[in-house]
C-alpha atoms as a PDB file:
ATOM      1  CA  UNK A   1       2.449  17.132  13.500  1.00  0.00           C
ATOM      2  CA  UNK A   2      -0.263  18.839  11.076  1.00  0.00           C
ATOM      3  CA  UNK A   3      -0.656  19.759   7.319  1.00  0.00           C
ATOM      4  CA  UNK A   4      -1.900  18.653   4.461  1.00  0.00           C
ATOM      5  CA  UNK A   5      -1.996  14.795   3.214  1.00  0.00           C
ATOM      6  CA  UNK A   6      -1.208  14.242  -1.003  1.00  0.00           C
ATOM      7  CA  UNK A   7      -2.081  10.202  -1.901  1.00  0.00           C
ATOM      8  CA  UNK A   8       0.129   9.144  -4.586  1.00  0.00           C
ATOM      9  CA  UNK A   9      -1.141   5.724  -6.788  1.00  0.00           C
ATOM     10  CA  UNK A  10       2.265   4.803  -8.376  1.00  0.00           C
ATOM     11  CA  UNK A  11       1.080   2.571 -11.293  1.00  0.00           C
ATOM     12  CA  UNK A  12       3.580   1.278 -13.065  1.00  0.00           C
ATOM     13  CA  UNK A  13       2.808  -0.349 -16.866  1.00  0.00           C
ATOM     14  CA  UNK A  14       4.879  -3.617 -16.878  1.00  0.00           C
ATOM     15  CA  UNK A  15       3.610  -6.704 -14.703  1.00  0.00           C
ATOM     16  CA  UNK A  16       5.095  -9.882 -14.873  1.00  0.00           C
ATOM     17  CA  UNK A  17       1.857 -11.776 -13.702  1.00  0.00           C
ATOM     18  CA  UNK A  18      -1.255  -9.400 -15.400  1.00  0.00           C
ATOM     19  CA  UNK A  19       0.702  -7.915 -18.038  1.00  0.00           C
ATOM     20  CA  UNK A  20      -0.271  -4.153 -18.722  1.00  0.00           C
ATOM     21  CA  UNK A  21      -2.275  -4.607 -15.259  1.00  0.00           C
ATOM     22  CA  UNK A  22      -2.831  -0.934 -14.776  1.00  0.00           C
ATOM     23  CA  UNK A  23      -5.221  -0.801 -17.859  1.00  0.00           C
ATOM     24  CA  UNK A  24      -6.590  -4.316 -17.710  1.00  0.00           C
ATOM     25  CA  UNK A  25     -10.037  -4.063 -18.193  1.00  0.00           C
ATOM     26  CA  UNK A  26     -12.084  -4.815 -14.543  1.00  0.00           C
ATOM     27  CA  UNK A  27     -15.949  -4.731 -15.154  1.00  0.00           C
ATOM     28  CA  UNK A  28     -15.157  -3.149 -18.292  1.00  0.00           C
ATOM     29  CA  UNK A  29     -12.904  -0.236 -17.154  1.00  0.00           C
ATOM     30  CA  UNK A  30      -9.370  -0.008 -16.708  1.00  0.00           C
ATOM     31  CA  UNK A  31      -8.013  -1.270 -13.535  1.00  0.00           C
ATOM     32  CA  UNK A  32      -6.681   2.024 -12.253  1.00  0.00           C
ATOM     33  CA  UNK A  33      -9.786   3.864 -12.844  1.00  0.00           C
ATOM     34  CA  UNK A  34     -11.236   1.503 -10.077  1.00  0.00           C
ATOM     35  CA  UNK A  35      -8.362   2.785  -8.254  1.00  0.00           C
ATOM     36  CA  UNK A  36      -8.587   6.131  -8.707  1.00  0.00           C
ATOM     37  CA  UNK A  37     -12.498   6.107  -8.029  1.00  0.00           C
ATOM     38  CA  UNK A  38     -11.940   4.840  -4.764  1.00  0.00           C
ATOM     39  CA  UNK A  39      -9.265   7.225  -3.616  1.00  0.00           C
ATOM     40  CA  UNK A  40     -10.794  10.157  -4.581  1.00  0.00           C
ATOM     41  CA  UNK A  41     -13.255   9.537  -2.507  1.00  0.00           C
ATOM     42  CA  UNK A  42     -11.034   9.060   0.840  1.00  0.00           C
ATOM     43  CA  UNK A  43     -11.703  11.957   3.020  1.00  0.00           C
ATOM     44  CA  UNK A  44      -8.376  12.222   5.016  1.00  0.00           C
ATOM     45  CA  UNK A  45      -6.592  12.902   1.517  1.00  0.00           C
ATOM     46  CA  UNK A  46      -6.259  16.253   0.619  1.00  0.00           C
ATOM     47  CA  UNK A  47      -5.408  15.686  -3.441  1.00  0.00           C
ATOM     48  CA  UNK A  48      -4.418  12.868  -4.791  1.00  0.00           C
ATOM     49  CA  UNK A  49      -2.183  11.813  -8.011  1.00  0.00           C
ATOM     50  CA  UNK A  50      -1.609   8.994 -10.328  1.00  0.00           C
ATOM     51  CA  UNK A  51       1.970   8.737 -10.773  1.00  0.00           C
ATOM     52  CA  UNK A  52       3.523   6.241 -13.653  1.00  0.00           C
ATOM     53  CA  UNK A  53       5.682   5.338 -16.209  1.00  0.00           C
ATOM     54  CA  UNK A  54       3.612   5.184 -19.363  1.00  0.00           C
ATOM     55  CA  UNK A  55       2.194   7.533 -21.787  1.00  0.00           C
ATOM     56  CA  UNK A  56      -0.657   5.612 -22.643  1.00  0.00           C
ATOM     57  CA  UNK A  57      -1.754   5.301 -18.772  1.00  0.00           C
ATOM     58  CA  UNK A  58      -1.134   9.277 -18.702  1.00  0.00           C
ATOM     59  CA  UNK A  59      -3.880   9.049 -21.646  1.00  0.00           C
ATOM     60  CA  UNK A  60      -6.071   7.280 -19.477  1.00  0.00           C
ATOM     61  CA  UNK A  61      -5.883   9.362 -16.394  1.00  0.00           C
ATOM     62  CA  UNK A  62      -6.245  12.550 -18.520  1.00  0.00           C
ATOM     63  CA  UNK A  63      -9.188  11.103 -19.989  1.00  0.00           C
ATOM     64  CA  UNK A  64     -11.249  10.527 -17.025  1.00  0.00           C
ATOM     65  CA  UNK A  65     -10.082  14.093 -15.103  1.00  0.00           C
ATOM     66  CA  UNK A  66      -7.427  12.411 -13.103  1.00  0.00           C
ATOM     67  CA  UNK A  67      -4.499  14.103 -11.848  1.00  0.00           C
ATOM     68  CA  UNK A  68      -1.747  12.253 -13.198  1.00  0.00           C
ATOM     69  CA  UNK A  69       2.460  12.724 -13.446  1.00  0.00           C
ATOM     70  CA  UNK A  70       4.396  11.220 -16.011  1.00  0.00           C
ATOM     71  CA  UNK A  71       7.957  10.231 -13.911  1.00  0.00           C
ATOM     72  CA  UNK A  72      10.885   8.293 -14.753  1.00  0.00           C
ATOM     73  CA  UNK A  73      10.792   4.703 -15.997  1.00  0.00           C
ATOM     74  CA  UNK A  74      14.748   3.905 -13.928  1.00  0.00           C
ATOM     75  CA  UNK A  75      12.494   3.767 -10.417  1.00  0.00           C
ATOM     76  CA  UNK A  76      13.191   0.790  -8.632  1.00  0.00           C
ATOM     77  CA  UNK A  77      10.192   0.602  -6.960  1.00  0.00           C
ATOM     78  CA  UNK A  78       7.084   2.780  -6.015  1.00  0.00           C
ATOM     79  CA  UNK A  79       8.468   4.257  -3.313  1.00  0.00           C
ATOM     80  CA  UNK A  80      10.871   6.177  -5.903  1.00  0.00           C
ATOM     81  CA  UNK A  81       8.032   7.267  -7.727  1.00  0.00           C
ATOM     82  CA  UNK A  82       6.428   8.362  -5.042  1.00  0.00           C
ATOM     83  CA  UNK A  83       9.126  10.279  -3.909  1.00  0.00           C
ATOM     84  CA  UNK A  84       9.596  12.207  -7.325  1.00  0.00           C
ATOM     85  CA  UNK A  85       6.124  13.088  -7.383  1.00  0.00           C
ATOM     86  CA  UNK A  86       5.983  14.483  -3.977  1.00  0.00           C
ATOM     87  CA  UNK A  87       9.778  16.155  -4.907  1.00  0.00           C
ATOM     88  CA  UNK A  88       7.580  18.149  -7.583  1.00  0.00           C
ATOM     89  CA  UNK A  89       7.198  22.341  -6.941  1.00  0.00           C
ATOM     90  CA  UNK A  90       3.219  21.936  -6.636  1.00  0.00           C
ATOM     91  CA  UNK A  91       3.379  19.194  -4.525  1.00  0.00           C
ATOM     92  CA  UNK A  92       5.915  20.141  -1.895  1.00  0.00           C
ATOM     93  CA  UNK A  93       3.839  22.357   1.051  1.00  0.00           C
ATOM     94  CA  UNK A  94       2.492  19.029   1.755  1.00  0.00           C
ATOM     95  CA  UNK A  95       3.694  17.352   5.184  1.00  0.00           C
ATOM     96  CA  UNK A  96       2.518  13.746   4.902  1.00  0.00           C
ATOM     97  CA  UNK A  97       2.598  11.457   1.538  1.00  0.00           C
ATOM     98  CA  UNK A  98       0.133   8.308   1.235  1.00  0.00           C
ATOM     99  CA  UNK A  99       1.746   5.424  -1.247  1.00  0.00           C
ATOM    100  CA  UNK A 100      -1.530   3.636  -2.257  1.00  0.00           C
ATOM    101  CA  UNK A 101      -1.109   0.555  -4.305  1.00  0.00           C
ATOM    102  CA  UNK A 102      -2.040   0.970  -7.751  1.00  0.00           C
ATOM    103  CA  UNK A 103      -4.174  -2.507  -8.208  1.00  0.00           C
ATOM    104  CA  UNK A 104      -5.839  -2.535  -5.022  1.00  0.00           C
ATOM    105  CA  UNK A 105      -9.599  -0.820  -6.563  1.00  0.00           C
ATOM    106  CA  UNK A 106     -11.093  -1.675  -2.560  1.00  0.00           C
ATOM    107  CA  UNK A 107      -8.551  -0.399  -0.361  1.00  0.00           C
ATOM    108  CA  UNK A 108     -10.489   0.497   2.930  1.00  0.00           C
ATOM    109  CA  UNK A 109     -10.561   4.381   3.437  1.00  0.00           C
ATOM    110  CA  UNK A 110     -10.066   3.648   6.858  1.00  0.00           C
ATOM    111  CA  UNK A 111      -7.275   2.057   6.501  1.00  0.00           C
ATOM    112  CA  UNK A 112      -5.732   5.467   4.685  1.00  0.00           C
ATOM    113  CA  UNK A 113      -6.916   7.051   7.638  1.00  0.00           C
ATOM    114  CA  UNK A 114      -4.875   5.094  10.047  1.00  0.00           C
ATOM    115  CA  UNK A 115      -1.978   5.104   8.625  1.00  0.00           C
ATOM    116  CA  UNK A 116      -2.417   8.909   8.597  1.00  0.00           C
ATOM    117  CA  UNK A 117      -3.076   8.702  12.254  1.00  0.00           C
ATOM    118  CA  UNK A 118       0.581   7.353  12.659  1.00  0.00           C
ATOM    119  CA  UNK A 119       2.179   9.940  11.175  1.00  0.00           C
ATOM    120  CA  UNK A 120      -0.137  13.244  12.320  1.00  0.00           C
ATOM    121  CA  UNK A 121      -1.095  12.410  15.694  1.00  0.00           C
ATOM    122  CA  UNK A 122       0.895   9.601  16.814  1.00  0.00           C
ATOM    123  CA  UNK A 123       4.324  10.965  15.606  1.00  0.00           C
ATOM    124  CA  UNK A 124       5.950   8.093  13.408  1.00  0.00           C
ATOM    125  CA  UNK A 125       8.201   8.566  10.790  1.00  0.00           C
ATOM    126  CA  UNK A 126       6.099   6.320   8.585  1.00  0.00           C
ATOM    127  CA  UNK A 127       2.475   4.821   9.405  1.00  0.00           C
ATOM    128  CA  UNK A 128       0.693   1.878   7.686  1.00  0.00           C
ATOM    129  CA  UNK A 129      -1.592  -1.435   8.479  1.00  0.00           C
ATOM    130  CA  UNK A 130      -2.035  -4.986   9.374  1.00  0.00           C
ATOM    131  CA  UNK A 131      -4.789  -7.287   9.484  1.00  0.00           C
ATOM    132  CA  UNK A 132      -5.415 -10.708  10.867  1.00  0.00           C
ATOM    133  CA  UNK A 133      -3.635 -13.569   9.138  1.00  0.00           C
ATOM    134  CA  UNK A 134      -6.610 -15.837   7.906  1.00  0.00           C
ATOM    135  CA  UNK A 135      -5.567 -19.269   7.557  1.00  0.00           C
ATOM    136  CA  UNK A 136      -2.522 -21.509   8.022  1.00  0.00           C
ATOM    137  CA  UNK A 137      -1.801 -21.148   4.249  1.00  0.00           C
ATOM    138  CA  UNK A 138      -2.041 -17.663   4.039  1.00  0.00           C
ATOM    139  CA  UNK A 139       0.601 -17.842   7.550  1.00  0.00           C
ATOM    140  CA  UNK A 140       2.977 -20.177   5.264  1.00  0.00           C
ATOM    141  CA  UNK A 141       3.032 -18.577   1.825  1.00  0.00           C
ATOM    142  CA  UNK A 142       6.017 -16.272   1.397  1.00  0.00           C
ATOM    143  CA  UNK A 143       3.866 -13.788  -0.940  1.00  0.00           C
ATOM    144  CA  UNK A 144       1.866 -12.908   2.161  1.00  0.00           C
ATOM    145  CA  UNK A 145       4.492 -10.388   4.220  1.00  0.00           C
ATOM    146  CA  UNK A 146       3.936 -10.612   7.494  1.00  0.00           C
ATOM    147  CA  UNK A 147       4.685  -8.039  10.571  1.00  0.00           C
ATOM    148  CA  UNK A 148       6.018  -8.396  13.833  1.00  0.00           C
ATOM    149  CA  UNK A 149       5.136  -5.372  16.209  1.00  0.00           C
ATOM    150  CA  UNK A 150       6.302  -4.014  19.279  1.00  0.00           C
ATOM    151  CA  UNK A 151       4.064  -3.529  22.376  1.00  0.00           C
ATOM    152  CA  UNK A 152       4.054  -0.010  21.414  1.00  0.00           C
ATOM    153  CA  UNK A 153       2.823  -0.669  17.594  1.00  0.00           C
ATOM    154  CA  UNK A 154       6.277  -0.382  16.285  1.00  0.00           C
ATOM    155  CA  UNK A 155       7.665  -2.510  13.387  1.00  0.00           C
ATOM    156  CA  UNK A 156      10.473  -4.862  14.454  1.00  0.00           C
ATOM    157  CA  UNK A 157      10.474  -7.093  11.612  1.00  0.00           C
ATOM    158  CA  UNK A 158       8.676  -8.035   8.312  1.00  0.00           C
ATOM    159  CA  UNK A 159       9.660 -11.184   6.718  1.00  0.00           C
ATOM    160  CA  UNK A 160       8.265 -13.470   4.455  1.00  0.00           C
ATOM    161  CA  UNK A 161       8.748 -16.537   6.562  1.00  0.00           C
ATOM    162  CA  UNK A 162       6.071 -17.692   8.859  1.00  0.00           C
ATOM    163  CA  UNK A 163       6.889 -15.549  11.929  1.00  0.00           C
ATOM    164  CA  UNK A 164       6.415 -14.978  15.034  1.00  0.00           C
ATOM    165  CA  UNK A 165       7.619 -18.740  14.856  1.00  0.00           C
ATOM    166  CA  UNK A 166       5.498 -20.602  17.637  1.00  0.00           C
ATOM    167  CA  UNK A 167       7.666 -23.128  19.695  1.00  0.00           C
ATOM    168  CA  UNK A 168       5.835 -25.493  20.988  1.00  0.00           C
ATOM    169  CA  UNK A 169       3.474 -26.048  17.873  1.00  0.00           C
ATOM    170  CA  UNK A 170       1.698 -24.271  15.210  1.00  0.00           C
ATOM    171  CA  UNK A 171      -0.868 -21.744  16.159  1.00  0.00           C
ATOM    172  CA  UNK A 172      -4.358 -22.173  16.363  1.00  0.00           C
ATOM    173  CA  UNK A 173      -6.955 -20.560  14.341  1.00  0.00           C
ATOM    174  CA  UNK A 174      -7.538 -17.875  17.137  1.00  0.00           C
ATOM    175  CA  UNK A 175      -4.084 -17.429  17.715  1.00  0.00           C
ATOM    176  CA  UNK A 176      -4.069 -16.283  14.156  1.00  0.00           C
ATOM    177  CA  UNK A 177      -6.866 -13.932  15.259  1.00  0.00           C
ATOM    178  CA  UNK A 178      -5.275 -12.456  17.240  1.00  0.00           C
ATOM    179  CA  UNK A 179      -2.865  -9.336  17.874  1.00  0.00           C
ATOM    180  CA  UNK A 180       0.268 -11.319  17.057  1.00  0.00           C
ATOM    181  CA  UNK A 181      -0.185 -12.903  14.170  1.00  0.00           C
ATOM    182  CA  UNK A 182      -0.241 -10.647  11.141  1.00  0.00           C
ATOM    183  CA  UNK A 183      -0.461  -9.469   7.975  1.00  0.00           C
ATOM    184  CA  UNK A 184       0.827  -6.001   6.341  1.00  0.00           C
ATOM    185  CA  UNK A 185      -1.325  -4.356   4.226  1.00  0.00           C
ATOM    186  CA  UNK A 186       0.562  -2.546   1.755  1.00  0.00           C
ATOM    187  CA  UNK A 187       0.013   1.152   2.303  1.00  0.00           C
ATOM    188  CA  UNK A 188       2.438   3.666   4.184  1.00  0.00           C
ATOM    189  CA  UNK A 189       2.362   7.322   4.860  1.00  0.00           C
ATOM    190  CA  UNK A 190       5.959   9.084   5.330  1.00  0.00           C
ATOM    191  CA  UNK A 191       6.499  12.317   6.905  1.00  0.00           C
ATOM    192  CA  UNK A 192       8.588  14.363   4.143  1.00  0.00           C
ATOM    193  CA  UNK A 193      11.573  13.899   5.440  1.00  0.00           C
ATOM    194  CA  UNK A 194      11.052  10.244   6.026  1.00  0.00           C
ATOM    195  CA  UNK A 195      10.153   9.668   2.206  1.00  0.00           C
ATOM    196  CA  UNK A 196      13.253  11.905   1.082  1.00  0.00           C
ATOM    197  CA  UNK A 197      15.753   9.716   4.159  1.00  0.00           C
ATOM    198  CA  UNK A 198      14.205   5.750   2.848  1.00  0.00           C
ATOM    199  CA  UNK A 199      14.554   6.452  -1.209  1.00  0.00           C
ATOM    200  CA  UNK A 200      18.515   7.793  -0.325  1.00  0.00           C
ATOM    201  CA  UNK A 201      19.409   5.401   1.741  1.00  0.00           C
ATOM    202  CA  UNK A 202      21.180   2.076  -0.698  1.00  0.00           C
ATOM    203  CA  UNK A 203      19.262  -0.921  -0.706  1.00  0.00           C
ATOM    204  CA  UNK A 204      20.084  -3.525   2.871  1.00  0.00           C
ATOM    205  CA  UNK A 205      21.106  -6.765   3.615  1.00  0.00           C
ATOM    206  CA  UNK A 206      17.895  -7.812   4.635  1.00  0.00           C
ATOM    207  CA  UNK A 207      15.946  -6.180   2.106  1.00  0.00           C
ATOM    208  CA  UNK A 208      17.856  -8.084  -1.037  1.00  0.00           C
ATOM    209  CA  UNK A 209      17.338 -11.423   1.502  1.00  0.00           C
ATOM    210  CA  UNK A 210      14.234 -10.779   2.184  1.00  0.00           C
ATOM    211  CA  UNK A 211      13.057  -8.614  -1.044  1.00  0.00           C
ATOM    212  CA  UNK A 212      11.192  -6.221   1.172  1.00  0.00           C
ATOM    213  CA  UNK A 213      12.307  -2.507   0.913  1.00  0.00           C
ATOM    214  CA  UNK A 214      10.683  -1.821   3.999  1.00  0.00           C
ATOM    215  CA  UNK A 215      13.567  -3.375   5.910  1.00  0.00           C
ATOM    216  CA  UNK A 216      15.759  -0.869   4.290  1.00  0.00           C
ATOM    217  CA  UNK A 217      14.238   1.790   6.335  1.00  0.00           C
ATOM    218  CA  UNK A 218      14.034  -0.336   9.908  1.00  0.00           C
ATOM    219  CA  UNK A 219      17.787  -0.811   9.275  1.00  0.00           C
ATOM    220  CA  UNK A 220      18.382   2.710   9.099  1.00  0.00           C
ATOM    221  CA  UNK A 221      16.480   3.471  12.102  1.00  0.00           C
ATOM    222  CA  UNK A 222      13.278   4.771  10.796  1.00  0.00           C
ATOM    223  CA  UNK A 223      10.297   4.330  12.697  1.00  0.00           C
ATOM    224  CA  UNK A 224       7.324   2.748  11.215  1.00  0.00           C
ATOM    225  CA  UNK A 225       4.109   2.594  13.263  1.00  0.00           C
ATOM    226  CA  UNK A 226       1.700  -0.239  12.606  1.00  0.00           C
ATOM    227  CA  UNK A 227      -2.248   0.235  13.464  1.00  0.00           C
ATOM    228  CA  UNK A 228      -4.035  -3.495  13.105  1.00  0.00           C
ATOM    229  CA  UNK A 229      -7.049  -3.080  11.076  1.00  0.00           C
ATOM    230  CA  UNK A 230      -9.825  -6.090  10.585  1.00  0.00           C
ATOM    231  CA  UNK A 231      -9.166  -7.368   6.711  1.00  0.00           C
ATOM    232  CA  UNK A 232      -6.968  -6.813   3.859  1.00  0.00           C
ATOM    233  CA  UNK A 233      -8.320  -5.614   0.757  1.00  0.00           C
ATOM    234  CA  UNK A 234      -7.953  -7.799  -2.343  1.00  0.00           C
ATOM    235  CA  UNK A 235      -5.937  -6.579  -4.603  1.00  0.00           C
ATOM    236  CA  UNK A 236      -5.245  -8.271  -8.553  1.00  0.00           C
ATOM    237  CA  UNK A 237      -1.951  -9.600  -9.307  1.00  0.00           C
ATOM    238  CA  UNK A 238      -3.305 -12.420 -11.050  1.00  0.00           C
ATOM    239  CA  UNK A 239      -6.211 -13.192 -13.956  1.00  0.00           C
ATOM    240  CA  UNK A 240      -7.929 -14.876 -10.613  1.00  0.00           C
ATOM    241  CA  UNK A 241      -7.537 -11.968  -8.674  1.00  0.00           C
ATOM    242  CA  UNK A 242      -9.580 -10.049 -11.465  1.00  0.00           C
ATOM    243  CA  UNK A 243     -12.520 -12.643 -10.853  1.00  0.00           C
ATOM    244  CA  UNK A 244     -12.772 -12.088  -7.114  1.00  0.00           C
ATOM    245  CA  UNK A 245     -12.320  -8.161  -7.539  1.00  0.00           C
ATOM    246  CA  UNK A 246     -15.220  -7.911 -10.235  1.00  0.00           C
ATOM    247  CA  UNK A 247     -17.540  -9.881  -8.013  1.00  0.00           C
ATOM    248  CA  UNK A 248     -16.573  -7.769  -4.415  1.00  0.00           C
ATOM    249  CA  UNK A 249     -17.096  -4.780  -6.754  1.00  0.00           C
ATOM    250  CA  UNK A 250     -20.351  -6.108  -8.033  1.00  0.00           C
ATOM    251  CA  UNK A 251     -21.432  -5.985  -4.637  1.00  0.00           C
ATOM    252  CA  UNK A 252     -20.464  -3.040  -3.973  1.00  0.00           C
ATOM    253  CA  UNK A 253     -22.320  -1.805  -6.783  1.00  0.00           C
ATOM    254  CA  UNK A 254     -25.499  -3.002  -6.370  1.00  0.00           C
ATOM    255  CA  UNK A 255     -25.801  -2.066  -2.187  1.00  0.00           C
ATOM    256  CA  UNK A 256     -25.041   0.964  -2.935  1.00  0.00           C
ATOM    257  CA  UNK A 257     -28.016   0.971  -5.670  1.00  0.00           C
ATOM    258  CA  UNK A 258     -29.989   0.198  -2.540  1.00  0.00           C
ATOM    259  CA  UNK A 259     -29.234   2.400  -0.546  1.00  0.00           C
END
């Protein structure tokens, strides 16, 4: 399929870890201006949106030349926000719709184009990423979602748990390397319909097990291609997270002073 791509950056106020984490300050600047920096610079992307629930990040948004839509505060998740955005009259001559996290101020522009890939050229219903798992920690903890593909690069299962489960043993550092062992980044682009079919359908079984809405749609038989990228971008949940993101975007900074 072809037409044009909209990225939507659902950033929603409350946080029960970073409270307020959309405007918590990062090198001196709201979070989500980081955010929005980096995706309007993503090339694939042909406009992009803030969407959210507060006023005062509408301020914000407004205040630096953002796009930004002020949506209803009932959405369950950022997927329904998403959806009402891309639901709006100027938004809806555009085919594909890119959910970018709203605290992830590094996500890879490759990575957006990817999961675009999926959709335009590769004909899924929904495209988005994996990476490498890391480290046996990272493989155990249950706040690190973790995909199971099909030969093909289709999603058969994300789950919490530790999976695929390895029989005979746990599995070693370049298993985890590898092309079975992975990690979802979270980022998906929907065809139209796609978005419009996952944010009808009620929430599953194995979503309110697992508390991944994702499952929802593989239940329903919507097809989510999965391209394996190298890393995941850090994101901020957490007051720690801020530290690490200041420091990669320090970095940043100052090579591209260099350059």
């Amino acid at each position: 399929m072809s037409g044009r791509v909209l990225g939507v950056i659902p950033a929603r106020l409350a946080s029960s870890r970073l409270p307020e984490k959309p405007l918590h300050p990062v090198l001196g600047r709201p979070l989500i201006e980081w955010v929005w920096r980096r995706v309007s610079t993503i090339r694939v992307l042909d406009a992009a949106v803030i969407a959210t629930d507060s006023e005062r990040i509408v301020d914000v948004c407004r205040s630096l030349g953002a796009p930004v839509v002020l949506t209803s505060d009932a959405h369950p998740s950022g997927t329904d926000r998403v959806a009402e955005v891309a639901d709006r009259p100027e938004y809806r001559d555009f085919a594909c719709i890119t959910n970018i996290q709203g605290d992830e101020p590094l996500m890879a522009g490759s990575d957006v184009e990817r999961a675009v890939e999926l959709v335009r050229e590769a004909g899924w219903d929904v495209g988005t990423c994996a990476a490498p798992i890391a480290t046996r920690e990272d493989f155990e903890r249950p706040d690190v979602v973790k995909v199971v593909r099909a030969r093909d690069g289709r999603a058969l299962y994300f789950s919490r748990a530790p999976v695929p489960h390895r029989r005979d043993g746990f599995p070693s550092e370049e298993d985890l390397r590898g092309q079975d062992y992975l990690r979802h980044v979270g980022l998906y682009t929907y065809t139209r319909q796609a978005l419009a079919r996952w944010v009808a359908l009620e929430p599953s079984a194995l979503e309110r097990i697992e508390r991944l809405e994702q499952l929802r749609a593989l239940e329903d038989g919507i097809r989510i291609g999965v391209a394996r990228v190298e890393r995941v971008s850090p994101g901020v949940d957490t007051p720690d997270d801020v530290v690490r993101v200041e420091r990669e975007l320090e970095r940043s900074i100052a090579a591209t002073s260099h350059q």
